[in-house]
PDB file of N, CA and C in Angstrom:
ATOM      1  N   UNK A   1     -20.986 -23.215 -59.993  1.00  0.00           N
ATOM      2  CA  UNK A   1     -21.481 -23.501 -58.646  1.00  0.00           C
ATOM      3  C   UNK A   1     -22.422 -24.698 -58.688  1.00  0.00           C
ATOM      4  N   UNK A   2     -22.592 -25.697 -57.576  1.00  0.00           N
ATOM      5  CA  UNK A   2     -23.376 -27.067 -58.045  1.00  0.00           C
ATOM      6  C   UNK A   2     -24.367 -26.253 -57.041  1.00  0.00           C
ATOM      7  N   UNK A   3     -25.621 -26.663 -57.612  1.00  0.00           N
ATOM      8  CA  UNK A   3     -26.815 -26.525 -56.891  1.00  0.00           C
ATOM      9  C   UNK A   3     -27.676 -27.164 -55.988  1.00  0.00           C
ATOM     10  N   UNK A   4     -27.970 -26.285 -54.825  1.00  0.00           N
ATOM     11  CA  UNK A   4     -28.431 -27.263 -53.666  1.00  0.00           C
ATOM     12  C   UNK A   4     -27.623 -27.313 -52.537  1.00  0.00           C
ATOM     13  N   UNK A   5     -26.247 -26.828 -52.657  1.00  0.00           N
ATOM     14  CA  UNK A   5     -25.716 -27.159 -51.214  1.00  0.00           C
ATOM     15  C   UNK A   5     -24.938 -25.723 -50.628  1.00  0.00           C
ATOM     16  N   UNK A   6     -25.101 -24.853 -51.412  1.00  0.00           N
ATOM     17  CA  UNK A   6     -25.209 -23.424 -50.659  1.00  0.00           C
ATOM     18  C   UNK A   6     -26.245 -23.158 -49.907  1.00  0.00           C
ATOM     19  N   UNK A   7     -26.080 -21.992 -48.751  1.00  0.00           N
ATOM     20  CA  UNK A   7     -27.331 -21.583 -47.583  1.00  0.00           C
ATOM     21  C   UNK A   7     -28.144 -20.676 -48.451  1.00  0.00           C
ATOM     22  N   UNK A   8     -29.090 -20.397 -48.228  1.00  0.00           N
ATOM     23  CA  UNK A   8     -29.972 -19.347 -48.914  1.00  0.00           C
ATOM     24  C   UNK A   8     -29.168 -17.903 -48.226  1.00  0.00           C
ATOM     25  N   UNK A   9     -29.356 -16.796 -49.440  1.00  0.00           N
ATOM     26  CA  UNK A   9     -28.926 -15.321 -48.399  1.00  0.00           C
ATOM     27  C   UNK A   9     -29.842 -14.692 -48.870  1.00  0.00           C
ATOM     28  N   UNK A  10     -30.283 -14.002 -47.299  1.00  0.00           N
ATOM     29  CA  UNK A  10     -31.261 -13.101 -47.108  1.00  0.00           C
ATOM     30  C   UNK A  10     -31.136 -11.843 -46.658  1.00  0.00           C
ATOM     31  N   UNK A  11     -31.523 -11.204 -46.908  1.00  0.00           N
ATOM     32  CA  UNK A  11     -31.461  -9.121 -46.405  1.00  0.00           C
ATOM     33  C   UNK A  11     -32.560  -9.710 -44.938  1.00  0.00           C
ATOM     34  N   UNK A  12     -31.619  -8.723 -43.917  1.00  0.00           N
ATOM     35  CA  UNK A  12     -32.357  -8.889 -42.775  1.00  0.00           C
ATOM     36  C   UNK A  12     -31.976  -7.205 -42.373  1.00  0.00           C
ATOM     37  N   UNK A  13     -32.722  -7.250 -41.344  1.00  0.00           N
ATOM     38  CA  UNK A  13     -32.695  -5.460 -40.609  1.00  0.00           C
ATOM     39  C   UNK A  13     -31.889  -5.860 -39.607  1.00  0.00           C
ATOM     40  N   UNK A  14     -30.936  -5.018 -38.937  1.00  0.00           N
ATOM     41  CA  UNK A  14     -30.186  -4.836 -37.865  1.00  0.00           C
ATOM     42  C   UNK A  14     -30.555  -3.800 -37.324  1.00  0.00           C
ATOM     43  N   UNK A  15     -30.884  -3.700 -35.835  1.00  0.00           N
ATOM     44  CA  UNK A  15     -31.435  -2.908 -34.932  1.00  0.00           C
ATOM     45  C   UNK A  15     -30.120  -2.428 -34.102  1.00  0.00           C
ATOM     46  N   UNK A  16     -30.043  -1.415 -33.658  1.00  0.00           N
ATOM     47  CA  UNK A  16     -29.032  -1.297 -33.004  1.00  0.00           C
ATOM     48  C   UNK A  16     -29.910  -0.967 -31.661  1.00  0.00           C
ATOM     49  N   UNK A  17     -28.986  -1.022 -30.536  1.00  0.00           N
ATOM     50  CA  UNK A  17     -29.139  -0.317 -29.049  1.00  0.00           C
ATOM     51  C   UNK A  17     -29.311   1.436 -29.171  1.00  0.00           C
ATOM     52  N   UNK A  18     -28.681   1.857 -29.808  1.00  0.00           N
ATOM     53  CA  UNK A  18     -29.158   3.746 -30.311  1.00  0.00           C
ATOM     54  C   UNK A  18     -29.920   3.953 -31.015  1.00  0.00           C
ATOM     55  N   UNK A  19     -30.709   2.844 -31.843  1.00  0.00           N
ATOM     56  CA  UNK A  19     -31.996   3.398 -32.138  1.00  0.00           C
ATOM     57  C   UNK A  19     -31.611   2.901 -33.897  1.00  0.00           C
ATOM     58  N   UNK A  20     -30.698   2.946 -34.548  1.00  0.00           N
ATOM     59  CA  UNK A  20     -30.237   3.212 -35.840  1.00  0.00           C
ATOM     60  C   UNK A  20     -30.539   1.920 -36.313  1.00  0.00           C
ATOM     61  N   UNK A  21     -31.129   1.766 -37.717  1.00  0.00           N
ATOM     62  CA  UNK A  21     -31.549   0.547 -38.021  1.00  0.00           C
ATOM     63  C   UNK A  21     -30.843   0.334 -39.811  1.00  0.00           C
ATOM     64  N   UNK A  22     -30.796  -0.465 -39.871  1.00  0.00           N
ATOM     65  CA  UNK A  22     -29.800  -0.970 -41.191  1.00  0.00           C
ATOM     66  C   UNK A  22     -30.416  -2.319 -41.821  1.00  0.00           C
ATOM     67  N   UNK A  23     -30.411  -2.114 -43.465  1.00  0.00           N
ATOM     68  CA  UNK A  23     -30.241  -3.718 -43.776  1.00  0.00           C
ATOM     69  C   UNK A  23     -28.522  -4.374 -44.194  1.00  0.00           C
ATOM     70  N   UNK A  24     -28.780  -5.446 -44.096  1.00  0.00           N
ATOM     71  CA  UNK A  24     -27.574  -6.285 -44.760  1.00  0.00           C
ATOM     72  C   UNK A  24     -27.732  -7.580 -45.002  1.00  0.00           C
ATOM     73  N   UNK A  25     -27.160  -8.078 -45.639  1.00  0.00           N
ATOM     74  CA  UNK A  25     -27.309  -9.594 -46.126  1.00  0.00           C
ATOM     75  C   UNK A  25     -26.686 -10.282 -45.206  1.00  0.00           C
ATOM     76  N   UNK A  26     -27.278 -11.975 -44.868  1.00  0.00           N
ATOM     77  CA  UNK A  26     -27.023 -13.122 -44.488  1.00  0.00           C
ATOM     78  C   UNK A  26     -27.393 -14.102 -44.612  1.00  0.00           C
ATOM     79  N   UNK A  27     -26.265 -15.293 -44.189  1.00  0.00           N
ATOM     80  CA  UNK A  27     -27.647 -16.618 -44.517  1.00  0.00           C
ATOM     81  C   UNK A  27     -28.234 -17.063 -43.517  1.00  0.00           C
ATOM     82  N   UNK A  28     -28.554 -16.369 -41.921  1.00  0.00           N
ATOM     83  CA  UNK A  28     -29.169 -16.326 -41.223  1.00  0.00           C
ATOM     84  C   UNK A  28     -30.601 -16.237 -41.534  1.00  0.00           C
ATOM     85  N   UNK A  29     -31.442 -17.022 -40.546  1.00  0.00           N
ATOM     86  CA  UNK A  29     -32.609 -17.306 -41.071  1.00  0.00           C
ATOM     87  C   UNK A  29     -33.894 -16.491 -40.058  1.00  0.00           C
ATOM     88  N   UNK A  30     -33.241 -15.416 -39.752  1.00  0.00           N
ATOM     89  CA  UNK A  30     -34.525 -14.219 -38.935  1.00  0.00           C
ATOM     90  C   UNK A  30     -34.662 -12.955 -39.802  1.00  0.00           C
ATOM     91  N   UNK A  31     -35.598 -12.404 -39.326  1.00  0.00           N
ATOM     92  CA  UNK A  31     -35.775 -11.441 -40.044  1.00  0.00           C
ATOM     93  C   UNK A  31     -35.137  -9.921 -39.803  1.00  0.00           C
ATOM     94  N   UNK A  32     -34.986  -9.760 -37.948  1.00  0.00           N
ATOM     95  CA  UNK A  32     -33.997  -8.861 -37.431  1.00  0.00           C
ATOM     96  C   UNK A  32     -32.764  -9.588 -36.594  1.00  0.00           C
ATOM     97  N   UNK A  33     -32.103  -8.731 -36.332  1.00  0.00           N
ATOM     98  CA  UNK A  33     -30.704  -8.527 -35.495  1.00  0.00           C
ATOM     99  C   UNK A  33     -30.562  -8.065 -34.778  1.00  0.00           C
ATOM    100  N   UNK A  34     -30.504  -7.897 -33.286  1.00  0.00           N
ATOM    101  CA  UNK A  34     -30.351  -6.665 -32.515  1.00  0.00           C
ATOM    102  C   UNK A  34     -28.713  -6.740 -32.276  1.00  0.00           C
ATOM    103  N   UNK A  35     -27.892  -5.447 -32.246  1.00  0.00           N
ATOM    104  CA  UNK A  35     -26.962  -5.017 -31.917  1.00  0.00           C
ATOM    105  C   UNK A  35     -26.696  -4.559 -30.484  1.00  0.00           C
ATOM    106  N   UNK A  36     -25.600  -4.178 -30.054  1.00  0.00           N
ATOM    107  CA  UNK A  36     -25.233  -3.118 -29.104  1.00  0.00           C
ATOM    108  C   UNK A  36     -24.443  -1.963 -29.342  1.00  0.00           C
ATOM    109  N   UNK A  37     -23.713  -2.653 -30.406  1.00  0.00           N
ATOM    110  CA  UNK A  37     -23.225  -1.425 -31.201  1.00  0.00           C
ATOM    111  C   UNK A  37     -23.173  -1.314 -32.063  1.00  0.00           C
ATOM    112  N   UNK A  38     -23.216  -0.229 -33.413  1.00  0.00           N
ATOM    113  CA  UNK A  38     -22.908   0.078 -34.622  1.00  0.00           C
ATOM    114  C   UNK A  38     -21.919   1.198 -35.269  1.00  0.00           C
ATOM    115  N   UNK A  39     -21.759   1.482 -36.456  1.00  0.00           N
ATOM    116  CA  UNK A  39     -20.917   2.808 -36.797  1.00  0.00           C
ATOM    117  C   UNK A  39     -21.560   4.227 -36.067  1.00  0.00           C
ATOM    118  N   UNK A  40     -22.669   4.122 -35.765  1.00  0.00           N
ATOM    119  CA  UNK A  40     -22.946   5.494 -35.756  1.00  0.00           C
ATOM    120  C   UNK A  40     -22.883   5.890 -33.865  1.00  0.00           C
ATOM    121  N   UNK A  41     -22.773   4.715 -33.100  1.00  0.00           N
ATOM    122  CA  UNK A  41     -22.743   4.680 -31.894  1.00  0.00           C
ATOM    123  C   UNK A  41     -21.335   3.855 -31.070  1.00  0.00           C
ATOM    124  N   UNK A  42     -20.235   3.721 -32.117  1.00  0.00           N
ATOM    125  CA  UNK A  42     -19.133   2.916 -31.694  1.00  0.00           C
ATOM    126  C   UNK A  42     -18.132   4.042 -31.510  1.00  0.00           C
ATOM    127  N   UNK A  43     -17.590   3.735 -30.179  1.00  0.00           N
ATOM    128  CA  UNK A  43     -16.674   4.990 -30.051  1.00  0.00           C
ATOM    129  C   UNK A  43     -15.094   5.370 -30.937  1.00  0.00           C
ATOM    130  N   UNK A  44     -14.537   4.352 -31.581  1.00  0.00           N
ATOM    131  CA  UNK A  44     -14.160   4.703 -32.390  1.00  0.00           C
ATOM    132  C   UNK A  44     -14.464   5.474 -33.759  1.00  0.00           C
ATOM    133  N   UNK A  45     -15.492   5.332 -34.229  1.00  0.00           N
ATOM    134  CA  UNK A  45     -16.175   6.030 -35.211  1.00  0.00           C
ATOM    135  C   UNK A  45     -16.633   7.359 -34.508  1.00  0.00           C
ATOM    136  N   UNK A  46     -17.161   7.460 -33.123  1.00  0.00           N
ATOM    137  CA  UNK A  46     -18.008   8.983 -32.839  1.00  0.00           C
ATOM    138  C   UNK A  46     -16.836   9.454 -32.418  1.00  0.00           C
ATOM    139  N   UNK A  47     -15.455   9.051 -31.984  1.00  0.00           N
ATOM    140  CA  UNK A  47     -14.110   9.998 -31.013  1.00  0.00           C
ATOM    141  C   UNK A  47     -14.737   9.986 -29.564  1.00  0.00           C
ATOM    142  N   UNK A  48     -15.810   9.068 -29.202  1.00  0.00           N
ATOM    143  CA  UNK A  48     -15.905   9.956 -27.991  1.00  0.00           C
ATOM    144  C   UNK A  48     -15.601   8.723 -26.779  1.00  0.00           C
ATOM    145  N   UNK A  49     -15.455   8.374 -25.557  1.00  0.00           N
ATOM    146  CA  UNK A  49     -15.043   7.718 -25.341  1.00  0.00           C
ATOM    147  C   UNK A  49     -16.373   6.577 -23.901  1.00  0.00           C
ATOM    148  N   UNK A  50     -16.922   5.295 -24.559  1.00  0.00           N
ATOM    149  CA  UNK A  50     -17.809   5.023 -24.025  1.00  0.00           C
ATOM    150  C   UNK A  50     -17.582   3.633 -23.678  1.00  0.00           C
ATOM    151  N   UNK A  51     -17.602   3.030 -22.579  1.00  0.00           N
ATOM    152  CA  UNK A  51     -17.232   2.085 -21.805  1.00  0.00           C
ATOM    153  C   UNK A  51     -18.873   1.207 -22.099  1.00  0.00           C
ATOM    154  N   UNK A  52     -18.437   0.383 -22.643  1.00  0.00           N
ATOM    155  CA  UNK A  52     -18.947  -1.288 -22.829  1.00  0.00           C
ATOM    156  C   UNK A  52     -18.780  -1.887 -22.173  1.00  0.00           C
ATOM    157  N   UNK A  53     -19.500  -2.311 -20.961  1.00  0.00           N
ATOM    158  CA  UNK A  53     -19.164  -3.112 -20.054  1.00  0.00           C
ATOM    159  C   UNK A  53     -20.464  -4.538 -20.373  1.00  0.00           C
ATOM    160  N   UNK A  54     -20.563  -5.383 -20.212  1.00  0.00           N
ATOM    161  CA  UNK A  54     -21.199  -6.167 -20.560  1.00  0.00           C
ATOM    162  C   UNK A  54     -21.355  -7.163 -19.770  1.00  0.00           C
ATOM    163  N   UNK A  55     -20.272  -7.806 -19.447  1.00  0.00           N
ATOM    164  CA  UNK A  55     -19.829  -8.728 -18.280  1.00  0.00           C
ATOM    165  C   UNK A  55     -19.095  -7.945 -16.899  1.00  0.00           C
ATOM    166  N   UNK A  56     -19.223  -6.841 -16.313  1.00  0.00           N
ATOM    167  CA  UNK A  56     -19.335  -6.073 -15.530  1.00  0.00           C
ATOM    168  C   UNK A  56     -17.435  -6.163 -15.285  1.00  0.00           C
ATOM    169  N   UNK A  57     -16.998  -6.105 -16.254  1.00  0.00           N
ATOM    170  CA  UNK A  57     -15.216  -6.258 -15.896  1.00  0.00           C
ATOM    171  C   UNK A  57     -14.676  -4.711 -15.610  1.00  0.00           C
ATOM    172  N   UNK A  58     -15.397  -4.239 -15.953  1.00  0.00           N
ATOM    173  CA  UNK A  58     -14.836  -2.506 -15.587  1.00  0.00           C
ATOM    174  C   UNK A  58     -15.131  -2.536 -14.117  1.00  0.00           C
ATOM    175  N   UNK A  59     -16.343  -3.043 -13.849  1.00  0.00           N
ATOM    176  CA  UNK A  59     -16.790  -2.666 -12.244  1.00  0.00           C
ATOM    177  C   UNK A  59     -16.120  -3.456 -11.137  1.00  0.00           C
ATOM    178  N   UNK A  60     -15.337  -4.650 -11.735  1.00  0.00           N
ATOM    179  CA  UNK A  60     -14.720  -5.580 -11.202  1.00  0.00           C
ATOM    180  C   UNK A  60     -13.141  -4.876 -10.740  1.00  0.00           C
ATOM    181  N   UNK A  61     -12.743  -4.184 -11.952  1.00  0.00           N
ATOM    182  CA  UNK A  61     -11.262  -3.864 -12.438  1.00  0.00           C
ATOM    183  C   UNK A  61     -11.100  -2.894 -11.061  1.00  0.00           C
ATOM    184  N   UNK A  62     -12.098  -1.814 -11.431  1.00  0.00           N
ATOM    185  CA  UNK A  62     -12.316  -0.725 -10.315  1.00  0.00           C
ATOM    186  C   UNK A  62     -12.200  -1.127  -8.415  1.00  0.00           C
ATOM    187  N   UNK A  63     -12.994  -2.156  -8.579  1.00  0.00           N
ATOM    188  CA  UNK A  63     -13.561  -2.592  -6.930  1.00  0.00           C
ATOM    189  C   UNK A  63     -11.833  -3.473  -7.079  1.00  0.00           C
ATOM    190  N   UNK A  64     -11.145  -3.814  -7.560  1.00  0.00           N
ATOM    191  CA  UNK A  64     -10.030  -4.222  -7.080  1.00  0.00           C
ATOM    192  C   UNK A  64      -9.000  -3.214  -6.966  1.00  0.00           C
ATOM    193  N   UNK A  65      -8.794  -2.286  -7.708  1.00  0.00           N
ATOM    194  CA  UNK A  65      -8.093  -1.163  -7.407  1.00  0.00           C
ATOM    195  C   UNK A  65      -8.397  -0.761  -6.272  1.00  0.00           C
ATOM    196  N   UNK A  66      -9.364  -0.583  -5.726  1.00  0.00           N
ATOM    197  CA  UNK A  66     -10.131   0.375  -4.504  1.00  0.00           C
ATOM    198  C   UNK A  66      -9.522  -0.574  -3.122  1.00  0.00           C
ATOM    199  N   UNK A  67     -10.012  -1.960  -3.735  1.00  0.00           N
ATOM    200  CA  UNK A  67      -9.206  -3.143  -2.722  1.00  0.00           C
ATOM    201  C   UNK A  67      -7.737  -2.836  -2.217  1.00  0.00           C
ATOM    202  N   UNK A  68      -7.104  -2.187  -3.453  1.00  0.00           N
ATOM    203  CA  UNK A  68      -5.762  -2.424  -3.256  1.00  0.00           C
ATOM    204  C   UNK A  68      -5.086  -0.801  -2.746  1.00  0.00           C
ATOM    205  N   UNK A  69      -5.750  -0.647  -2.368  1.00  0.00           N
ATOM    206  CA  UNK A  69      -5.612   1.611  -1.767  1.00  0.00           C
ATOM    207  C   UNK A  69      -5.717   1.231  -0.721  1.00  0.00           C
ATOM    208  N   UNK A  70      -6.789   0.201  -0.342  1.00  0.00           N
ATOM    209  CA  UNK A  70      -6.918   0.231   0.941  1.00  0.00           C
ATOM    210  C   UNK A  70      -6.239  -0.377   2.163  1.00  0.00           C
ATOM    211  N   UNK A  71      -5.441  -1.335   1.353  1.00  0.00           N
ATOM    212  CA  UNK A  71      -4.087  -2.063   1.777  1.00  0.00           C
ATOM    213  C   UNK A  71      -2.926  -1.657   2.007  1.00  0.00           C
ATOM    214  N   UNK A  72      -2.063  -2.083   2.778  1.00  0.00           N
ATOM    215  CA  UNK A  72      -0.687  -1.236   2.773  1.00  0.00           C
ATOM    216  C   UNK A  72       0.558  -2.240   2.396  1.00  0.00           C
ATOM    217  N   UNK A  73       1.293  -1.469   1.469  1.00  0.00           N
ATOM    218  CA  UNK A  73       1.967  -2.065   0.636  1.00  0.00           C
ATOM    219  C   UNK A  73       3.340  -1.743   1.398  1.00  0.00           C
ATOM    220  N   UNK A  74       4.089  -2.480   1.430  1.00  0.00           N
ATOM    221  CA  UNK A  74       5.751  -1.592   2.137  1.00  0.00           C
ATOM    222  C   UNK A  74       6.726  -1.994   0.737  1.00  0.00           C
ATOM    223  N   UNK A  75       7.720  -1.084   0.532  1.00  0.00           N
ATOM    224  CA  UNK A  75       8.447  -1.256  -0.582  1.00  0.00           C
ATOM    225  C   UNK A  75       9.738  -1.764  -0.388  1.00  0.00           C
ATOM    226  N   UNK A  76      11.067  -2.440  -1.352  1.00  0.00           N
ATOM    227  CA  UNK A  76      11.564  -3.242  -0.734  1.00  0.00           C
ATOM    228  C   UNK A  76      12.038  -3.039   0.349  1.00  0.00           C
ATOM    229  N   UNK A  77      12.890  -2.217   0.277  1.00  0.00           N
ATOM    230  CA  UNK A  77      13.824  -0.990   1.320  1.00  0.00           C
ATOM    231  C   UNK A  77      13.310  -1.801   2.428  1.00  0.00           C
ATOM    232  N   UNK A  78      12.307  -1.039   2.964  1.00  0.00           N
ATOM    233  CA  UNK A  78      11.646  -0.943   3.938  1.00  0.00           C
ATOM    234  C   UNK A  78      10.964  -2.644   4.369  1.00  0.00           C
ATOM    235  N   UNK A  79      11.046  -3.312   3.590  1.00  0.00           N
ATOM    236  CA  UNK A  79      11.503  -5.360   4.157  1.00  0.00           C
ATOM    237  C   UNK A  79      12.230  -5.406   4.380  1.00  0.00           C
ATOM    238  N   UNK A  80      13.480  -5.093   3.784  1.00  0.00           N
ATOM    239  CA  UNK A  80      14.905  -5.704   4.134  1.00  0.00           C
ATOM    240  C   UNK A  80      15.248  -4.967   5.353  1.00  0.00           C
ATOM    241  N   UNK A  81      14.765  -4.121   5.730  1.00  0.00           N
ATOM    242  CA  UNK A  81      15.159  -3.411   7.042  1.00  0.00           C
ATOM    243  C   UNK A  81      13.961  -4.331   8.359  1.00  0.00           C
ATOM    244  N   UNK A  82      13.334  -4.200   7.409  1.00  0.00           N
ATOM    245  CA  UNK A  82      12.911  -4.583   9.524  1.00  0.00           C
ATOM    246  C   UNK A  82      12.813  -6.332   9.039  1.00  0.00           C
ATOM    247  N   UNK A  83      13.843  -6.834   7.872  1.00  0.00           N
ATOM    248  CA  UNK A  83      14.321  -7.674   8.065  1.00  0.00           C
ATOM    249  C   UNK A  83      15.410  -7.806   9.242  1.00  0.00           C
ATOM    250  N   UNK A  84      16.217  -7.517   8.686  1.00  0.00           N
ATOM    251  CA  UNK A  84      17.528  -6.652   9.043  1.00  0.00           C
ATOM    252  C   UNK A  84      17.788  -6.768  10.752  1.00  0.00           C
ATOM    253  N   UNK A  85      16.386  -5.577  11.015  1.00  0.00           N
ATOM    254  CA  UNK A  85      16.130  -5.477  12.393  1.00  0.00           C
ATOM    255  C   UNK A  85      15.773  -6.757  13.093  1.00  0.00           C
ATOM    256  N   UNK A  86      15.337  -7.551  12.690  1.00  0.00           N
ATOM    257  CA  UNK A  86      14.350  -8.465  13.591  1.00  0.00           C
ATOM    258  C   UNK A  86      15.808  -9.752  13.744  1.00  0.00           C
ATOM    259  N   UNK A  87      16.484  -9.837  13.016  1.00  0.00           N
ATOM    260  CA  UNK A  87      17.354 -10.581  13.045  1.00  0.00           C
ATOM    261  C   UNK A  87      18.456 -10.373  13.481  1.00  0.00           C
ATOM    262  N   UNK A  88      18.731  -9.283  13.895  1.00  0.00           N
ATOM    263  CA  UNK A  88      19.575  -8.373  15.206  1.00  0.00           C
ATOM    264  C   UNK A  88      19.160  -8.371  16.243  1.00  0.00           C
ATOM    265  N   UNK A  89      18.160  -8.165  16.171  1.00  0.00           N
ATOM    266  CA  UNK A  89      17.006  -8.861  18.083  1.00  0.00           C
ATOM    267  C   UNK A  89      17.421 -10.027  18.089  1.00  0.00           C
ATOM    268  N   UNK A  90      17.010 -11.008  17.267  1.00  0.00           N
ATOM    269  CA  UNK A  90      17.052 -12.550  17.495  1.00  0.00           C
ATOM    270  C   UNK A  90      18.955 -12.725  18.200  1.00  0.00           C
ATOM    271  N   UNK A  91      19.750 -11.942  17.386  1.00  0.00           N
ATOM    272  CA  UNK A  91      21.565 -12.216  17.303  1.00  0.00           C
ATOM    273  C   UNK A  91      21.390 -12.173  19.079  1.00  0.00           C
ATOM    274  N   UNK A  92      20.831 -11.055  18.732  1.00  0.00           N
ATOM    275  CA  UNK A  92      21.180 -10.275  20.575  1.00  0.00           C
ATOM    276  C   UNK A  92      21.131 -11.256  21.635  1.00  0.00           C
ATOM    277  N   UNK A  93      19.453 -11.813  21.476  1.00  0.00           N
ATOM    278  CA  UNK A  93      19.031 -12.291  22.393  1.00  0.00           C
ATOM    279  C   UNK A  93      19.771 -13.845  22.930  1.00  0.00           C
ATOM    280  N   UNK A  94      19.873 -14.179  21.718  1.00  0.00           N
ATOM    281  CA  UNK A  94      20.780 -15.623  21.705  1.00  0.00           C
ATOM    282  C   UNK A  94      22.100 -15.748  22.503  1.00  0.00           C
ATOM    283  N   UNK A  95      22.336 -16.137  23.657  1.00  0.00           N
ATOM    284  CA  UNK A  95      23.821 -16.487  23.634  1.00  0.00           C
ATOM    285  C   UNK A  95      24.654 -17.439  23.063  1.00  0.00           C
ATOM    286  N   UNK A  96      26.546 -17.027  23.372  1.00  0.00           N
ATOM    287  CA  UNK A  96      27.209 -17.410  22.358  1.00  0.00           C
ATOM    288  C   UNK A  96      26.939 -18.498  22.440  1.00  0.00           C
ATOM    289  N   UNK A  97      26.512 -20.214  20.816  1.00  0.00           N
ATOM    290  CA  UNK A  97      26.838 -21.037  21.469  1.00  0.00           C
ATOM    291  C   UNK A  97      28.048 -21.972  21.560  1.00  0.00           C
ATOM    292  N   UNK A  98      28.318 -22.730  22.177  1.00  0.00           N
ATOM    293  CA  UNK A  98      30.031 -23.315  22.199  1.00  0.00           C
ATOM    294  C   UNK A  98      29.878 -24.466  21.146  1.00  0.00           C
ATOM    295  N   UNK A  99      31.214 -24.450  20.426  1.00  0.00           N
ATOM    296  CA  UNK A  99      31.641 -25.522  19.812  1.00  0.00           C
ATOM    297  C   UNK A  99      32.367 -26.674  20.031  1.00  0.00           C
ATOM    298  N   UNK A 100      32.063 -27.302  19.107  1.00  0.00           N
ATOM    299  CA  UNK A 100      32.876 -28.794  19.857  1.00  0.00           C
ATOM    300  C   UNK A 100      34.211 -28.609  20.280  1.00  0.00           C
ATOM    301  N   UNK A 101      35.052 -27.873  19.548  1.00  0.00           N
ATOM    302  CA  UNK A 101      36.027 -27.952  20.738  1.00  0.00           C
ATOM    303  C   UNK A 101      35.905 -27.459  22.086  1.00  0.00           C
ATOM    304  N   UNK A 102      35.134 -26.174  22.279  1.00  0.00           N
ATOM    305  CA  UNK A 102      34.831 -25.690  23.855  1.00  0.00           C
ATOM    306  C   UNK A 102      34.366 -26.956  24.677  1.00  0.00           C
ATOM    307  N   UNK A 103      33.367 -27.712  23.948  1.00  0.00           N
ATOM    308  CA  UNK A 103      32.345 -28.541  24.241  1.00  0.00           C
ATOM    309  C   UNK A 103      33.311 -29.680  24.764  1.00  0.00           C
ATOM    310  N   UNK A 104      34.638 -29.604  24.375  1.00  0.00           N
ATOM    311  CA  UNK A 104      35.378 -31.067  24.307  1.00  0.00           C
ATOM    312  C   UNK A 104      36.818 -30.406  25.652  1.00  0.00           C
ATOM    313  N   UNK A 105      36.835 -29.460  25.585  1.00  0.00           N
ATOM    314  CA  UNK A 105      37.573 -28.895  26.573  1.00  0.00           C
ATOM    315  C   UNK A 105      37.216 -28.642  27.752  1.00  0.00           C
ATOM    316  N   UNK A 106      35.805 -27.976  27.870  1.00  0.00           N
ATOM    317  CA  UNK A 106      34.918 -28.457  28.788  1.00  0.00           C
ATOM    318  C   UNK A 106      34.729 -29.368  29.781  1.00  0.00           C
ATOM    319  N   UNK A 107      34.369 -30.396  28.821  1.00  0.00           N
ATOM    320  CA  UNK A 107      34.639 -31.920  29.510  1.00  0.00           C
ATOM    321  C   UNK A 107      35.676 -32.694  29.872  1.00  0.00           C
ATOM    322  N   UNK A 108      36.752 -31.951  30.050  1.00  0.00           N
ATOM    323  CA  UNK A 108      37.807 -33.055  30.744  1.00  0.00           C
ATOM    324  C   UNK A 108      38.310 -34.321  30.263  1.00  0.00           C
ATOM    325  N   UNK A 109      37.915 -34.491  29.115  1.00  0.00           N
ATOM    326  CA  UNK A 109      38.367 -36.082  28.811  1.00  0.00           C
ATOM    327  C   UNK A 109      39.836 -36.475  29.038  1.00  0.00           C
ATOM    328  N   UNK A 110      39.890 -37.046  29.268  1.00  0.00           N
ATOM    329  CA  UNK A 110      41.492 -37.450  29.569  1.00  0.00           C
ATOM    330  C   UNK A 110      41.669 -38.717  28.668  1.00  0.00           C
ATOM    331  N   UNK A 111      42.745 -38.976  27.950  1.00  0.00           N
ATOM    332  CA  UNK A 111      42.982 -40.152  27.721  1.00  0.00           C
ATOM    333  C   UNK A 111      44.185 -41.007  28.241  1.00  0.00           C
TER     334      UNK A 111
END
């Protein structure tokens, strides 16, 4: 190893958010760490099941679900029908219109 251009490593304490405190090595240059989580408070390690929200994306996820209950959704079926319908009104209402030949018979042209 050449000397001088490695970081120094130091034992520092890690604090966790549950209280549990630990050393471990780094070449970080403080003396603690604070955590949010560790082994003894990570829900994979306890089985139990605890929502980390941090950047509030759970509360976000939720308030859009709630958004979307409150909306009414129609499924296809039920487009293509009062497709369906609305374009049977329109047929109705329309009379027939004439084509160029009516259009040309119509008019009398004589040659």
């Amino acid at each position: 190893m050449k000397k001088g251009i490695h970081p120094k490593y130091n034992q520092i304490k890690v604090v966790c958010s549950c209280g549990n405190t630990f050393t471990t090595g780094s070449t970080l240059d403080v003396e603690t760490i604070n955590v949010e989580l560790c082994s003894k408070c990570h829900p994979f390690y306890t089985g139990e099941q605890k929502i980390v929200d941090t950047d509030n994306l759970v509360k976000k996820f939720e308030d859009k679900i709630e958004k979307s209950k409150k909306m009414s959704f129609k499924s296809k079926k039920a487009k293509m029908a009062e497709r369906k319908a609305k374009k049977d009104q329109i047929s109705k209402k329309q009379e027939p219109t004439l084509t160029l030949k009516d259009m040309l018979a119509n008019a009398d042209i004589s040659k």
